[in-house]
Protein backbone atom coordinates (compact mmCIF):
# COMPACT_ATOMS: atom_id res chain seq x y z
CA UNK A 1 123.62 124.32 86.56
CA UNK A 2 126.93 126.19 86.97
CA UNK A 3 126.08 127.24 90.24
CA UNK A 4 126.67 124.08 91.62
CA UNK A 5 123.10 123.70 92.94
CA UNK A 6 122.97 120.33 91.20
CA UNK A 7 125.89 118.90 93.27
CA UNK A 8 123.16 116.80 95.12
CA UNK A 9 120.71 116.30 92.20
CA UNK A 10 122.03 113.82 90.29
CA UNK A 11 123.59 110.16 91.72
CA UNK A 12 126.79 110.13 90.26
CA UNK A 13 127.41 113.63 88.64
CA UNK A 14 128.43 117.01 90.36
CA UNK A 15 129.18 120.38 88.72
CA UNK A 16 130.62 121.63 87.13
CA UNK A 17 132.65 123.33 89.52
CA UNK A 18 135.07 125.72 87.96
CA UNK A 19 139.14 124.51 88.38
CA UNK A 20 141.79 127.13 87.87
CA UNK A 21 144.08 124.42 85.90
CA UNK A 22 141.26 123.21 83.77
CA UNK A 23 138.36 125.59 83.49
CA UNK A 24 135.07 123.79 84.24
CA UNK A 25 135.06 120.62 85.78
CA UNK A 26 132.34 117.70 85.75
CA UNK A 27 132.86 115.41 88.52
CA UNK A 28 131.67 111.37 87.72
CA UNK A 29 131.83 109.55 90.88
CA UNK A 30 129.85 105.73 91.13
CA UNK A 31 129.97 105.47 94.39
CA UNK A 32 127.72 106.55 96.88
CA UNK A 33 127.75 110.50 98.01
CA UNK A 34 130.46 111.18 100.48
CA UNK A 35 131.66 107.25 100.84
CA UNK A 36 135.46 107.42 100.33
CA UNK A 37 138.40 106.52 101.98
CA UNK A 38 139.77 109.82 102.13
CA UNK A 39 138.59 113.13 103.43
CA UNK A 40 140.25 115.51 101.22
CA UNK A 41 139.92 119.49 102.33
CA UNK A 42 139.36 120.46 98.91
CA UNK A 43 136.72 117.77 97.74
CA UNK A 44 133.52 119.60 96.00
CA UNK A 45 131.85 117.51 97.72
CA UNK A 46 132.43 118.41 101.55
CA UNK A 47 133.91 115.93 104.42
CA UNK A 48 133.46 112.60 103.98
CA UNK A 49 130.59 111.15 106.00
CA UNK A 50 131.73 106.96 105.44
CA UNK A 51 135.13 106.07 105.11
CA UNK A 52 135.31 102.74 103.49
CA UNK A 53 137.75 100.96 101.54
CA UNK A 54 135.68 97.80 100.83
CA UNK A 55 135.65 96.52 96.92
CA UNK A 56 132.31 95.91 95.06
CA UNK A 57 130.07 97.38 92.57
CA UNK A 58 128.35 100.26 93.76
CA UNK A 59 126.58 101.64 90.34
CA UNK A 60 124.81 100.36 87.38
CA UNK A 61 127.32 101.58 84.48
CA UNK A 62 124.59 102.57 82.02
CA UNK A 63 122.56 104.73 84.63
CA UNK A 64 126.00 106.58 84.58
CA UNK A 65 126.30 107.45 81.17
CA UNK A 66 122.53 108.85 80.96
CA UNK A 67 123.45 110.92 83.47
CA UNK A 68 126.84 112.10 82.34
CA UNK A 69 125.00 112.65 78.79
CA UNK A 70 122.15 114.55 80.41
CA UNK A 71 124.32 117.06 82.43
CA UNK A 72 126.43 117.56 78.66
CA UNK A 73 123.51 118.28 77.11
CA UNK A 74 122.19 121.06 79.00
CA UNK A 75 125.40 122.62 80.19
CA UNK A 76 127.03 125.10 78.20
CA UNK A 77 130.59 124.80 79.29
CA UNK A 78 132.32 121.92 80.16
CA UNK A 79 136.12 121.55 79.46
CA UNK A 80 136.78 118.43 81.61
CA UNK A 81 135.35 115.15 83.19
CA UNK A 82 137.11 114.31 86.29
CA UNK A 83 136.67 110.44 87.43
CA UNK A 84 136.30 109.81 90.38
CA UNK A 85 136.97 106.15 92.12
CA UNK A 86 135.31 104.26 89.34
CA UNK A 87 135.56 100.60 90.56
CA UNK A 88 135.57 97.92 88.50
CA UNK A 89 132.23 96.64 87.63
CA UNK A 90 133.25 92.83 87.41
């Protein structure tokens, strides 16, 4: 999975993708792929394709963590999750 392949695999998790500051990185975003309200040249994930800025609840919090635990389980090296906007789920 190191080889980023997975990136569009999974619904909320990407990587990891290797960080100079932090070794290997696993991304956790719960929002849609490529909705954000920024279009940051070094996102993982490429230009943003929706801009959006509107509040709600985009995920299902416990399809999340099965997929965060599944990714741990089979990877070998992870040294840090990075969240990404993680909205509040009320």
């Amino acid at each position: 999975m190191s080889d980023n392949s997975n990136m569009k695999q999974f619904k909320y998790v990407f990587g990891p993708v290797p960080s100079r500051r932090l070794g290997y990185s696993l991304g956790i975003n719960n929002i849609p792929y490529k909705v954000c309200s920024y279009s940051c040249i070094y996102c993982q994930l490429g230009k943003t394709i929706k801009y959006s800025v509107e509040r709600k609840s985009y995920s299902d919090p416990e399809s999340v963590r099965k997929e965060i635990e599944f990714v741990i389980g089979k990877e070998a090296r992870i040294d840090i999750l990075h969240l990404y906007p993680m909205e509040s789920q009320h």
